[in-house]
Protein backbone atom coordinates (compact mmCIF):
# COMPACT_ATOMS: atom_id res chain seq x y z
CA UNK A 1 26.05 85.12 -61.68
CA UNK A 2 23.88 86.81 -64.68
CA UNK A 3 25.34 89.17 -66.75
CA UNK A 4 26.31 92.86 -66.08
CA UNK A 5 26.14 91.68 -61.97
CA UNK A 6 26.10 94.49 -59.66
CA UNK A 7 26.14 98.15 -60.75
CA UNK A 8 29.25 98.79 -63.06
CA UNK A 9 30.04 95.88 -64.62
CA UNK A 10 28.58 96.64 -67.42
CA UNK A 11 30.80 100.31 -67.54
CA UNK A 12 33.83 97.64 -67.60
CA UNK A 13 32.51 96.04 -70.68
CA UNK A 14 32.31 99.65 -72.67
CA UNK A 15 35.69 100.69 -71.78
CA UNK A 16 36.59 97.54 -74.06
CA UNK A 17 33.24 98.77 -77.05
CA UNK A 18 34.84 102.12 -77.00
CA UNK A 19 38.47 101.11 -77.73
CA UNK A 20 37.04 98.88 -80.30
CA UNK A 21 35.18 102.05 -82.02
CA UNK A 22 37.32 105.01 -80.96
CA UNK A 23 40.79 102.97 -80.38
CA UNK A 24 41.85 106.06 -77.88
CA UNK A 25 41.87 105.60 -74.06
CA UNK A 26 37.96 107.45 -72.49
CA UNK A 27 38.25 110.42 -70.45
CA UNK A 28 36.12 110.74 -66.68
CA UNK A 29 33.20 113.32 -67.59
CA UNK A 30 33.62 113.64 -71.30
CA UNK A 31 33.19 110.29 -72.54
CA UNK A 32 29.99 108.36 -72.52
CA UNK A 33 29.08 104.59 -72.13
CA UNK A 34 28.51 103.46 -75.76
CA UNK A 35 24.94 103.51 -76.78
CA UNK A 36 26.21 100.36 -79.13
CA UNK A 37 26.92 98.90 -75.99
CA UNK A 38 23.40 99.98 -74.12
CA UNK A 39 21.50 98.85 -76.80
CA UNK A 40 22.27 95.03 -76.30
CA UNK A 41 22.14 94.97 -72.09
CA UNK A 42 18.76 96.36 -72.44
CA UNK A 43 17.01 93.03 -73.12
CA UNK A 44 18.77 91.53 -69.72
CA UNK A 45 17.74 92.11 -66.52
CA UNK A 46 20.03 93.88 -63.77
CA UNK A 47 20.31 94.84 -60.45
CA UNK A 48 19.03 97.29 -58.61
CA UNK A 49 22.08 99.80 -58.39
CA UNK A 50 22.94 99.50 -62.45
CA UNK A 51 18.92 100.01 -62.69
CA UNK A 52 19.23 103.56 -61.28
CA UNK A 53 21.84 104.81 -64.24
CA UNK A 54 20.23 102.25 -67.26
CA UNK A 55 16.36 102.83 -66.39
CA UNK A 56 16.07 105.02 -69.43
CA UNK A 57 17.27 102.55 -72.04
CA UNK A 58 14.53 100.35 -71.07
CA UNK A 59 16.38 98.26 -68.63
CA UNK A 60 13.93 95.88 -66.46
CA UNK A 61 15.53 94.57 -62.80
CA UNK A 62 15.59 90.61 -62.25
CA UNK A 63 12.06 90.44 -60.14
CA UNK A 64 10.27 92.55 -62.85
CA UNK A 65 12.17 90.99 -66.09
CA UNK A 66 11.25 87.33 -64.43
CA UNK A 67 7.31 88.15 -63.46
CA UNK A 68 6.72 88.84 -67.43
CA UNK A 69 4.30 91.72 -66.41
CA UNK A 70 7.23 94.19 -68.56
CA UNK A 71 8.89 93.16 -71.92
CA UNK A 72 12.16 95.11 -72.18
CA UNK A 73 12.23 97.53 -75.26
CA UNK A 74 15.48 99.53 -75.84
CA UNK A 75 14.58 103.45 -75.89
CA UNK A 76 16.90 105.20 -78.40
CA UNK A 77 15.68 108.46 -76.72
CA UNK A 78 17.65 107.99 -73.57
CA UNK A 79 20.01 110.22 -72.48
CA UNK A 80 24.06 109.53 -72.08
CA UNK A 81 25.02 107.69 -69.51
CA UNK A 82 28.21 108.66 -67.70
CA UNK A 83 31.25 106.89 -68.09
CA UNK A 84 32.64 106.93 -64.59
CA UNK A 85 35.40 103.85 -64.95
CA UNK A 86 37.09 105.70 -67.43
CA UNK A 87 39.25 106.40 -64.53
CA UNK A 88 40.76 103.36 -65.01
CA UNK A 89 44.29 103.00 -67.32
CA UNK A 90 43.88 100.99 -70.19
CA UNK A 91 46.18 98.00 -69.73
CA UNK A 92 43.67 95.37 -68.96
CA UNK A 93 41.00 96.31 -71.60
CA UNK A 94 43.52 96.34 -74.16
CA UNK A 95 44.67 93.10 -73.85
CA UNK A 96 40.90 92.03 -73.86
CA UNK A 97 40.14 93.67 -77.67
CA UNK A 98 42.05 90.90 -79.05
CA UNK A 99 40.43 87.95 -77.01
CA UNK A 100 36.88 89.32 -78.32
CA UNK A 101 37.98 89.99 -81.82
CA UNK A 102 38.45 85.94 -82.40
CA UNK A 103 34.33 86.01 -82.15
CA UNK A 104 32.46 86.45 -84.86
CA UNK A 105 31.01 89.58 -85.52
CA UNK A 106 27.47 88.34 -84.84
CA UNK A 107 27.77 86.40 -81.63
CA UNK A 108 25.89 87.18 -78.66
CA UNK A 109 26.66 89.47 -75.55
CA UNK A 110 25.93 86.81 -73.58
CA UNK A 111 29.06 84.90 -75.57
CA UNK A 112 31.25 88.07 -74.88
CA UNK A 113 30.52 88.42 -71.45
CA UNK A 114 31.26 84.17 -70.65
CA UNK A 115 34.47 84.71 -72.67
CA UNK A 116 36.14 87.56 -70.83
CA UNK A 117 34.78 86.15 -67.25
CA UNK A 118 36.88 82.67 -68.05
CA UNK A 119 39.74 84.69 -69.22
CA UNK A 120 39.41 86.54 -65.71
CA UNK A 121 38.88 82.86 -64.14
CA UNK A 122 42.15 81.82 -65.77
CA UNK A 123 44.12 84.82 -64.44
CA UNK A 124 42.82 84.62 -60.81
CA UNK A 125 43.42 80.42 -61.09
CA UNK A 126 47.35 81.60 -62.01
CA UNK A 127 47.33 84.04 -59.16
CA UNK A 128 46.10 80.97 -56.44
CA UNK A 129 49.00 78.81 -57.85
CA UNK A 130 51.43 81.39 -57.25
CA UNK A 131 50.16 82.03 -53.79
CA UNK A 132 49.98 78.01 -53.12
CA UNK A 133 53.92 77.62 -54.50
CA UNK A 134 54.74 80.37 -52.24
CA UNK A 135 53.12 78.67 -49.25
CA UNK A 136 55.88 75.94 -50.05
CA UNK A 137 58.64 78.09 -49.32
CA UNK A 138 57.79 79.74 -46.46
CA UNK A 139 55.52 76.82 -44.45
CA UNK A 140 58.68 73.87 -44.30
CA UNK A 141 56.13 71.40 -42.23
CA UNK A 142 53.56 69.80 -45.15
CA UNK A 143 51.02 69.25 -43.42
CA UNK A 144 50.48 72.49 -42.14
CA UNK A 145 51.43 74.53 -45.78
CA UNK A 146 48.08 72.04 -46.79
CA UNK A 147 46.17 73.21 -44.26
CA UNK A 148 47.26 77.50 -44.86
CA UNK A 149 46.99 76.62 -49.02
CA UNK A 150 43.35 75.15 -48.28
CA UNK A 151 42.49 78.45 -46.45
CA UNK A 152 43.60 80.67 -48.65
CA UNK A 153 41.53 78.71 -52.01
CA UNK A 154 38.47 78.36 -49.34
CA UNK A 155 38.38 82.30 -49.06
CA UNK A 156 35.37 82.66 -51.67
CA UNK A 157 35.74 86.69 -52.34
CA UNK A 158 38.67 86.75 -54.15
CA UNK A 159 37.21 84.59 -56.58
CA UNK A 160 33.34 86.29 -56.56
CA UNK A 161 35.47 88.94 -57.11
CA UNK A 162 37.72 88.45 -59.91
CA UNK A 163 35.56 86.18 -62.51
CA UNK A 164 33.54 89.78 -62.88
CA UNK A 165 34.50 91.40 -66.46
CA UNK A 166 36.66 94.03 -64.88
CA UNK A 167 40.18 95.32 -64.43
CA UNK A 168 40.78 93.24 -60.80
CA UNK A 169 42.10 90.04 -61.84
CA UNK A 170 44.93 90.95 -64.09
CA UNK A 171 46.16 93.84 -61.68
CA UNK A 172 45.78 91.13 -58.80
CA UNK A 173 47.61 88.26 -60.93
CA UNK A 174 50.73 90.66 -61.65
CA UNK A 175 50.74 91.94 -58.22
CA UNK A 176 50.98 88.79 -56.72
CA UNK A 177 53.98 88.12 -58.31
CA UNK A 178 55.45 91.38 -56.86
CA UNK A 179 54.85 90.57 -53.46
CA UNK A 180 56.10 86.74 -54.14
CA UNK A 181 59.47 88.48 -54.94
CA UNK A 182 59.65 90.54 -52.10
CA UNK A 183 58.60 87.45 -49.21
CA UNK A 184 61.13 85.37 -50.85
CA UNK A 185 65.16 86.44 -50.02
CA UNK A 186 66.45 84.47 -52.53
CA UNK A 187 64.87 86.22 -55.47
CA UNK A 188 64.73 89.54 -54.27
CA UNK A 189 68.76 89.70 -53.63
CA UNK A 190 68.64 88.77 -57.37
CA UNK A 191 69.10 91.52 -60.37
CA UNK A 192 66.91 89.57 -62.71
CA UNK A 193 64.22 89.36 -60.21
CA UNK A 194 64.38 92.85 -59.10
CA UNK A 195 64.13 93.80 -62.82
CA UNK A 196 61.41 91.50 -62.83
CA UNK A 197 59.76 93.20 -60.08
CA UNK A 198 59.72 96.40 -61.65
CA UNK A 199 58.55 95.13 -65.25
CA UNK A 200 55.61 93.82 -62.89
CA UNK A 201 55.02 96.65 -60.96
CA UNK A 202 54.17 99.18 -63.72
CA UNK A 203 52.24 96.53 -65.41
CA UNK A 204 50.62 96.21 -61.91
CA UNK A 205 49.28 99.52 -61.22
CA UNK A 206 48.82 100.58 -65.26
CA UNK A 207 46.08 97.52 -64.33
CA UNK A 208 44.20 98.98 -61.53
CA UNK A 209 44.88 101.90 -59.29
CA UNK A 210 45.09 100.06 -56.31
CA UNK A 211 47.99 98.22 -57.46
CA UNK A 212 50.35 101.42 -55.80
CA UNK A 213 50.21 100.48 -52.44
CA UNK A 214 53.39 97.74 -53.97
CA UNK A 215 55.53 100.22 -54.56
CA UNK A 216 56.31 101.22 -50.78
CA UNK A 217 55.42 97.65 -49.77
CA UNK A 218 58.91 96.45 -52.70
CA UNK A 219 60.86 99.26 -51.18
CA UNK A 220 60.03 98.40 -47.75
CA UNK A 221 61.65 94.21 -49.09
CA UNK A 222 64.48 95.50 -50.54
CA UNK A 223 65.11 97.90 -47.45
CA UNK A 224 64.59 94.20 -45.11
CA UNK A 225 67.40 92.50 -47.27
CA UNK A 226 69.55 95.42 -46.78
CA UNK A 227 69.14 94.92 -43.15
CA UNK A 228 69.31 91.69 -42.92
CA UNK A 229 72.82 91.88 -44.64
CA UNK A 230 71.83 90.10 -48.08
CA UNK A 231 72.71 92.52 -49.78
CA UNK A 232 74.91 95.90 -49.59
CA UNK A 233 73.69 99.19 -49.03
CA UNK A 234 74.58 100.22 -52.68
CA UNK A 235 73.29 97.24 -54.13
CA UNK A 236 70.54 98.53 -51.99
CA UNK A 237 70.07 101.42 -53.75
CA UNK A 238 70.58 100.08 -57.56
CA UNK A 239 68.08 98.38 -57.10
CA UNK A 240 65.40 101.05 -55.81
CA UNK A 241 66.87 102.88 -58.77
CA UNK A 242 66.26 100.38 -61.91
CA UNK A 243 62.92 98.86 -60.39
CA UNK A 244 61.51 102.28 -59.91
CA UNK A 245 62.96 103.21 -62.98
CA UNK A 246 61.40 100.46 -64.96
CA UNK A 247 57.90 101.02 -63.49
CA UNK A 248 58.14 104.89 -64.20
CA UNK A 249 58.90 104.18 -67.47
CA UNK A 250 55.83 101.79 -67.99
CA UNK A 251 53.71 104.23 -66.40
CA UNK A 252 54.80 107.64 -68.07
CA UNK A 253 52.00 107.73 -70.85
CA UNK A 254 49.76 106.94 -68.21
CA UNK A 255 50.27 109.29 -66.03
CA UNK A 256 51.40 112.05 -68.66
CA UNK A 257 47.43 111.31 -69.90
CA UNK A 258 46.34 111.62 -66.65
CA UNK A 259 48.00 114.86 -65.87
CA UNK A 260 46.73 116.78 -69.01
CA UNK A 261 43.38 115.52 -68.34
CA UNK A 262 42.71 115.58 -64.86
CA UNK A 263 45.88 117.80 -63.28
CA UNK A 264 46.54 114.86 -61.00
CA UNK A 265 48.74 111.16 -61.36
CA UNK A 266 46.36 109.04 -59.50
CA UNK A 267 42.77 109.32 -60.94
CA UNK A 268 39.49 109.14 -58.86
CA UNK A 269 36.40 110.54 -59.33
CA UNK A 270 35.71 111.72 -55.92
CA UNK A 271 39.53 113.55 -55.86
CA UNK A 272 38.21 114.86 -59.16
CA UNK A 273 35.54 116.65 -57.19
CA UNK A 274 37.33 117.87 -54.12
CA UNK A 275 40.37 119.21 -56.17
CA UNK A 276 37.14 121.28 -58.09
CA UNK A 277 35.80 122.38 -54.46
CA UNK A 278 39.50 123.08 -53.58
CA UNK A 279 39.78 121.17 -50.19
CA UNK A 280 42.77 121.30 -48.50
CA UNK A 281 44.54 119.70 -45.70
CA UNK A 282 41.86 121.27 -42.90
CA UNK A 283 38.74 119.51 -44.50
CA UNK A 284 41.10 116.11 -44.47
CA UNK A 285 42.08 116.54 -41.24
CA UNK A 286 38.15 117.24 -40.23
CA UNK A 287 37.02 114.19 -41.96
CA UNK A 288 39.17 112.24 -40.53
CA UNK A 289 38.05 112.92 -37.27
CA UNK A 290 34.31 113.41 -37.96
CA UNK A 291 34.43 110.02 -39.56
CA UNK A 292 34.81 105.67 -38.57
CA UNK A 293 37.56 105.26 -40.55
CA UNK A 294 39.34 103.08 -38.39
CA UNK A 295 36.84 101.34 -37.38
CA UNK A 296 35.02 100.60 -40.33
CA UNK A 297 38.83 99.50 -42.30
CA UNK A 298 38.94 97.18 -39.20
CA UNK A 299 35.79 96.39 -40.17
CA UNK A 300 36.63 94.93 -43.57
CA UNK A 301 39.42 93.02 -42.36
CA UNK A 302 37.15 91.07 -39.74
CA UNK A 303 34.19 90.81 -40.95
CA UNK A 304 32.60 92.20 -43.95
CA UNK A 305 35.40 90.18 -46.46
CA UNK A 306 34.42 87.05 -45.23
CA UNK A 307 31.89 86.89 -48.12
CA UNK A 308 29.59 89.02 -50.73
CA UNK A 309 27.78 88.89 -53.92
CA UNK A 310 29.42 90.03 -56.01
CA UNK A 311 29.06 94.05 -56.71
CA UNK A 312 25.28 93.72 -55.48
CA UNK A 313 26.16 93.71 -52.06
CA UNK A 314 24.54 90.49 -51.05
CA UNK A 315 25.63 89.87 -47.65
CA UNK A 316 25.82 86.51 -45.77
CA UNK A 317 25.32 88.31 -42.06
CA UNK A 318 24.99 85.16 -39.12
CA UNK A 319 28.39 84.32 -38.91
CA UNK A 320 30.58 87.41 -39.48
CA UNK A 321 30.89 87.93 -35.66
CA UNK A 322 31.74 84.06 -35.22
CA UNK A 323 34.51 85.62 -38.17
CA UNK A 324 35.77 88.19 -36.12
CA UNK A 325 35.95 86.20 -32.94
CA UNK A 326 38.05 83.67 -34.77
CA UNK A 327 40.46 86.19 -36.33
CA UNK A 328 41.34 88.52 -33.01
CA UNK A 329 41.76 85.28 -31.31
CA UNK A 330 44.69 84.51 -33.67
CA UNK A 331 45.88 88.11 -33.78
CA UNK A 332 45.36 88.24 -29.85
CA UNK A 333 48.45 85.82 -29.69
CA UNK A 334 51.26 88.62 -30.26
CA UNK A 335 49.94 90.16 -26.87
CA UNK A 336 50.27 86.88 -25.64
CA UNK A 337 53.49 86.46 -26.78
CA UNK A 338 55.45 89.79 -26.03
CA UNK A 339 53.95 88.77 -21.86
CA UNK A 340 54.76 85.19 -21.80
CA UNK A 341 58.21 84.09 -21.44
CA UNK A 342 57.43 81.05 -22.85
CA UNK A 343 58.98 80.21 -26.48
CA UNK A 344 57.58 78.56 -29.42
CA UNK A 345 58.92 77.98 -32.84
CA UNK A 346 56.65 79.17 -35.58
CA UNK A 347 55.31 77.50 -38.42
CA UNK A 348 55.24 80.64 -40.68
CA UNK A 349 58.40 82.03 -41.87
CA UNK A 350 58.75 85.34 -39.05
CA UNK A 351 59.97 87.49 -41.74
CA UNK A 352 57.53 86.42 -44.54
CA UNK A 353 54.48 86.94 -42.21
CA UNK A 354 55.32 90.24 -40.82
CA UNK A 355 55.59 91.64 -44.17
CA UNK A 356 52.38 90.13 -45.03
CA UNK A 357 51.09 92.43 -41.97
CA UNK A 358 53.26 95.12 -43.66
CA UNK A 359 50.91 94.40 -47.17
CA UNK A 360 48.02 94.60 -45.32
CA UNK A 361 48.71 98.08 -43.35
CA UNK A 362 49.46 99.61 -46.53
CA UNK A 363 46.50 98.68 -48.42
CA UNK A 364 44.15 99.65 -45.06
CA UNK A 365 46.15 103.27 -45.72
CA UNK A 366 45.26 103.23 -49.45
CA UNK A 367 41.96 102.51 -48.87
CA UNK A 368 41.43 104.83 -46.08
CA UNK A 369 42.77 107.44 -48.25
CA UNK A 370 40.05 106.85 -50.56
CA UNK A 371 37.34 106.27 -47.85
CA UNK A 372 38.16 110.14 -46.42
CA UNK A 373 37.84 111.27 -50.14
CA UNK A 374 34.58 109.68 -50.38
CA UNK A 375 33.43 111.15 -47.17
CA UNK A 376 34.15 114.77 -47.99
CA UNK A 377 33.17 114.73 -51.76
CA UNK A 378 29.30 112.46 -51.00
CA UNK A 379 28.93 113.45 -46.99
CA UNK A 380 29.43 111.28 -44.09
CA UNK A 381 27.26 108.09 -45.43
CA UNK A 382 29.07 108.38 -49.01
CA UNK A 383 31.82 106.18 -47.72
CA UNK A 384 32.69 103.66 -51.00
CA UNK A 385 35.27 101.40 -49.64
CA UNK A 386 34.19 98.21 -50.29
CA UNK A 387 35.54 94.71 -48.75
CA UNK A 388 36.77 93.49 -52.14
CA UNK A 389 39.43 96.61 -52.45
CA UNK A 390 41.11 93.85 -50.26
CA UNK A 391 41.77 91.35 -52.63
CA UNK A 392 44.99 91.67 -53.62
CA UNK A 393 45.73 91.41 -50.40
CA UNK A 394 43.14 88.96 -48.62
CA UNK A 395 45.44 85.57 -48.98
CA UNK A 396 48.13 87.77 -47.63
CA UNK A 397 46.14 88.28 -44.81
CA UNK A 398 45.39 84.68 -44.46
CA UNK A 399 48.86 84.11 -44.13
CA UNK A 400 49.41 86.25 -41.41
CA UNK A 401 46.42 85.05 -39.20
CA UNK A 402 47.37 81.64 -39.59
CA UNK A 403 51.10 82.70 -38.34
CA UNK A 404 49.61 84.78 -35.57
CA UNK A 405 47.11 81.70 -34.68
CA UNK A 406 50.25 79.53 -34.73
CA UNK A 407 51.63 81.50 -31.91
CA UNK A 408 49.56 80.22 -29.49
CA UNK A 409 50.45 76.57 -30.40
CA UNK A 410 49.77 73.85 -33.33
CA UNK A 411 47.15 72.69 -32.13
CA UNK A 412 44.86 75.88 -31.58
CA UNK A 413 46.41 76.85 -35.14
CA UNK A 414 44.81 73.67 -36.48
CA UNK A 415 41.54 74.51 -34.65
CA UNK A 416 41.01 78.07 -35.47
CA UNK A 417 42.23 77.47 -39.21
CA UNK A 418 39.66 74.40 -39.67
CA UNK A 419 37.46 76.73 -38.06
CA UNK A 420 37.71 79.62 -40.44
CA UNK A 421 37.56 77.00 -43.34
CA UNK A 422 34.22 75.99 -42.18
CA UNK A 423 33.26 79.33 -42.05
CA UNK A 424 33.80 80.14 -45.34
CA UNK A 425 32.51 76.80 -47.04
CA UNK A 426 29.13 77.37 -45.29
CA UNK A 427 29.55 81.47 -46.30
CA UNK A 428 29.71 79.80 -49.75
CA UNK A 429 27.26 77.79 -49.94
CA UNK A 430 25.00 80.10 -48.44
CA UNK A 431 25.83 82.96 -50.69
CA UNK A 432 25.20 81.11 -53.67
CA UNK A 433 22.01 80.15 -52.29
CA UNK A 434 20.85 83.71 -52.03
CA UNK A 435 22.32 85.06 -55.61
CA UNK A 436 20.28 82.29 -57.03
CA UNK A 437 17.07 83.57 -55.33
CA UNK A 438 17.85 87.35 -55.54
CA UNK A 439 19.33 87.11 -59.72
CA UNK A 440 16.34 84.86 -60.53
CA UNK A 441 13.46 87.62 -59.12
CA UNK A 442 12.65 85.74 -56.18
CA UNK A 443 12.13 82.36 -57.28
CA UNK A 444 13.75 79.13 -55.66
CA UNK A 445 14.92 75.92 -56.13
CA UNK A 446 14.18 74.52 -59.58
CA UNK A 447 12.11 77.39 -61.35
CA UNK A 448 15.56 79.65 -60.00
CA UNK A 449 17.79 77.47 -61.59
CA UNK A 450 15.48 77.36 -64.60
CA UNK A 451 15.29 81.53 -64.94
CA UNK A 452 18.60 81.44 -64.67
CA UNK A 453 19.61 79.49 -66.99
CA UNK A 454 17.92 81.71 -69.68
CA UNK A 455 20.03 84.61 -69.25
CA UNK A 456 23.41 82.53 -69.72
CA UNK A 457 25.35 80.94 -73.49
CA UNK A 458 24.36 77.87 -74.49
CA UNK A 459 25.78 75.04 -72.01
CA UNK A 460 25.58 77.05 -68.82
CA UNK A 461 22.55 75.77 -67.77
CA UNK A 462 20.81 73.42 -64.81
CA UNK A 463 22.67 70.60 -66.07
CA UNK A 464 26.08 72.37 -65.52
CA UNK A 465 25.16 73.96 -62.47
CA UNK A 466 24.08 70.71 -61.08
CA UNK A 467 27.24 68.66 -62.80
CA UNK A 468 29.60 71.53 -61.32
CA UNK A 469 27.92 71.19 -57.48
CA UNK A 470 28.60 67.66 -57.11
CA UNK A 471 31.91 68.05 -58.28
CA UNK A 472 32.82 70.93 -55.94
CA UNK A 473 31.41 68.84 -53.30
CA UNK A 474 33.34 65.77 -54.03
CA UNK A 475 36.77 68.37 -53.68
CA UNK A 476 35.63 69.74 -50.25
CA UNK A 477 35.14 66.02 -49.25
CA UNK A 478 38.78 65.17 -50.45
CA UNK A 479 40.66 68.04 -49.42
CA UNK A 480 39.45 67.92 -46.18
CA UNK A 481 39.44 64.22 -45.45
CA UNK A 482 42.96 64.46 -46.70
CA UNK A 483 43.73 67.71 -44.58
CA UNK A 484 42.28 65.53 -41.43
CA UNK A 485 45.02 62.29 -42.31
CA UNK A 486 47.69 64.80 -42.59
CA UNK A 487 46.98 66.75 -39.20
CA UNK A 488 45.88 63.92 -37.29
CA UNK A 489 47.29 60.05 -38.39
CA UNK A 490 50.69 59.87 -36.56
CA UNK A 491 51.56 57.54 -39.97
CA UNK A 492 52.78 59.60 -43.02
CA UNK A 493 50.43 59.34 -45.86
C-alpha cells in the first residue's frame, strides 16, 4: 500500500501535524488540514478520491505520477483544504505525537507514515491474540477452536483495514477487550473486570465513534449474568453504575468539547448538516422508507466485507456471491433447527455466540443510523457506510457463522469453514494483485513492483515484498496442512 492510500488518510496524518503545532484538539469546519502537512504529500502520488480535495497543491494520481509526462510541484497558492476528520476525539492521535517525536526532525514522510502503520500493525496483531485466546474458552474441542482461530486471522479486511494511519486500530484493540469481558462469565461476574470494562469502554469510544455501539452490547452481558443467576440483581445494578460511571467520566471533556462546538455528543459531519437544515423525525422516518437500508447493511455482512483495498474501494467482485451462498447456508441452520426435532450439541459456546449475533445487530443499527443520515444530508446515492465500519465486529461475526454452520453438523461446519477460508486466501491474493497494478499506474509484474518500491522507506522494497510472499505462503501451507491432520487423522497429533 503507498502512502496516503485512499481518500483521507492523509486528513488522519494532520490531525497528529496540528496537535504537534497547535497542541489543542481541531474543530469540523473551522480548522484546516495543515499546509505544513500538504506541502510534503504533494511530491507522492494518490488516488483518485484524495485527488479531488489535493489537486490544487499540485498533487499528481498514481497513473499520471508513474507515466513521467507531469513532475509534481507544490502550489503555495492553493486554497485550504477542509479538515473533515476533525470529528474524531483525540485519544488515538495523542498517543501517536510521542511515537513520532523519537524521529528526528528531518526524517522523511515516508519514515512517519511506515512508523505509525507498524504501530497500527502491532495494535491490530494484540487485538487477533485476544480474539484467538478467547476462541480457547469458548470452543472446548481443539481441533475445531484451530479451525474458527484460522478463520478469523484468514479474514483479510480487518487487517487492510487497520495498518492504515488512522484512529481504527486502537478503538478496535480496546474494544475487543470489552466484548472479551462480556462473552466470558467468569470475568464479567468479577468487580475488577467490570471496572476494567469501563476503564476500556471510555478509552474505546474517546478512540473512534463507532466504539458506542459497546455500551448497550456490556449492559446487555451484565443483564445475561443477572439472568442467568451469576450474579444478584443489585450486584446487577453496581455494576451498570461504576462501569458507566467510569466511562462517563473518561468521556466528559470529550463530549463537554463536543457540545460547545457542535450542540450535539456524538459528532458527524452529515448530523452536522441536518441539525443546520433542522430535520426532524418525519424526514427520518421518509428516508428510511425511500431508502435500501436493510438490504444494503445485509449487504455488508454477506458480501461486500469479504475483501477491499483499502479506502480506494478496490473490489475483488467473482466470488462475493459464492460468499454469500456460503454464509446463509450456515445462518440457514437456525431455521433448520427450531423445525427439526433432532438434537445436536454445539461446538460454540450457545451463550457466547448469540451475543456475538447480539454485537453484530447493534453495530448493523449504528451503522444504519449513519447510513439514513447520509441519505438525507447527500440524497439517495450519498449513502457512506462502508464494509470496514464492520471491523470491530467482523471476527465476531465469524464466530457466530461458524456456530450457526455447526448446527447443521461437524462435518458441514468443517466444509463450509474450509470453504470460506479458501475464499478469503484467494480474495487475498487477488486483491493484492490488483493494488499492485492500480497503486503502480497500471503497470504489472516486475516494473509494478519496481514503481512501487520508490514511493516506500528504505528496505520496503522488491526484495521484501518478495522475501515476505514466500513466507506468507509457507504459513498458509502449514496452517492448513496442520488444520487438515487435526480435522481428519483419527490419531492425535
Amino acid at each position: 500500500m503507498p502512502p496516503f492510500e485512499g481518500w483521507d488518510e492523509y486528513q488522519h496524518l494532520a490531525y497528529i501535524t496540528h496537535l504537534q503545532i497547535h497542541s489543542d484538539r481541531p474543530v469540523l469546519n473551522k480548522t484546516t488540514v495543515p499546509r505544513e502537512l500538504l506541502q510534503d504529500i504533494v511530491y507522492y502520488p494518490v488516488s483518485d478520491s484524495m485527488l479531488e480535495q489535493t489537486k490544487e497543491t499540485g498533487s499528481l494520481d498514481y497513473k499520471t505520477y508513474f507515466s513521467g509526462d507531469d513532475t509534481p510541484t507544490y502550489n503555495d497558492q492553493h486554497g485550504d483544504i477542509n479538515f473533515y476528520q476533525a470529528q474524531h476525539g483525540e485519544l488515538y492521535y495523542r498517543l501517536m505525537l510521542p511515537v513520532l517525536n523519537i524521529l528526528p526532525d528531518d526524517i522523511s514522510i515516508l519514515s512517519k507514515v511506515c512508523l505509525l502503520r507498524s504501530v497500527n500493525f502491532g495494535l491490530i496483531t494484540l487485538s487477533l491474540i485476544s480474539i484467538l485466546w478467547l476462541v480457547q474458552h469458548i470452543v472446548h474441542d481443539r481441533k475445531y477452536a484451530a479451525l474458527l482461530g484460522l478463520l478469523i486471522i484468514s479474514q483479510p479486511l480487518l487487517l487492510i483495514n487497520s495498518i492504515r494511519i488512522s484512529n481504527d486500530a486502537l478503538a478496535i484493540m480496546i474494544g475487543t477487550w470489552v466484548v472479551i469481558i462480556g462473552l466470558l462469565p467468569k470475568l464479567r461476574s468479577n468487580l475488577f473486570f467490570v471496572l476494567l470494562a469501563g476503564l476500556l469502554l471510555g478509552l474505546s469510544c474517546w478512540a473512534k465513534t463507532t466504539s458506542f455501539v459497546l455500551l448497550p452490547f456490556w449492559a446487555c452481558c451484565l443483564g445475561i449474568s443477572w439472568y442467568q443467576k451469576e450474579i444478584s440483581f443489585k450486584k446487577l445494578v453496581v455494576m451498570l453504575f461504576l462501569s458507566f460511571l467510569i466511562a462517563l467520566a473518561i468521556l466528559f471533556k470529550y463530549f463537554l468539547f463536543n457540545l460547545e462546538n457542535y450542540g450535539m455528543l456524538f459528532v458527524m459531519q452529515e448530523a452536522l448538516i441536518n441539525k443546520a437544515n433542522n430535520i426532524g423525525i418525519s424526514d427520518i422516518t421518509k428516508a428510511v422508507m425511500n431508502s435500501e437500508v436493510f438490504s444494503d447493511i445485509f449487504k455488508l455482512w454477506t458480501k461486500k466485507s469479504i475483501w477491499v483495498g483499502g479506502w480506494s474501494m478496490l473490489q475483488v467482485t467473482g466470488v462475493r456471491n459464492i460468499y454469500l451462498i456460503l454464509v446463509s447456508i450456515s445462518l440457514f441452520s437456525w431455521i433448520y433447527r427450531t423445525i427439526s426435532s433432532k438434537k445436536i450439541e454445539p461446538i460454540v459456546q450457545t451463550q457466547s455466540s448469540l451475543l456475538c449475533f447480539l454485537l453484530c445487530l447493534l453495530t448493523s443499527l449504528s451503522i444504519g443510523w449513519h447510513y439514513i443520515q447520509c441519505i438525507i444530508a447527500w440524497g439517495v446515492d450519498g449513502a457512506t457506510s462502508c464494509p470496514w465500519y464492520l471491523c470491530a465486529s467482523l471476527p465476531f461475526f465469524l464466530i457466530f457463522i461458524f456456530d450457526s454452520a455447526s448446527r447443521w453438523s461437524a462435518r458441514t461446519c468443517v466444509a463450509l469453514m474450509l470453504a470460506l477460508i479458501s475464499l478469503y486466501l484467494y480474495a487475498d491474493i487477488r486483491g493484492s494483485m490488483a493494488m499492485m497494478s492500480y497503486y503502480s499506474g497500471g503497470a504489472r509484474g516486475v516494473e509494478a513492483l519496481g514503481r512501487l518500491a520508490t514511493i516506500h522507506p528504505v528496505g520496503l522494497g522488491t526484495q521484501t515484498l518478495v522475501i515476505s510472499t514466500a513466507l506468507f505462503a509457507g504459513l498458509i501451507v502449514y496452517l492448513m496442512t496442520t488444520q487438515v491432520k487435526l480435522l481428519f487423522w483419527k490419531k492425535e497429533t
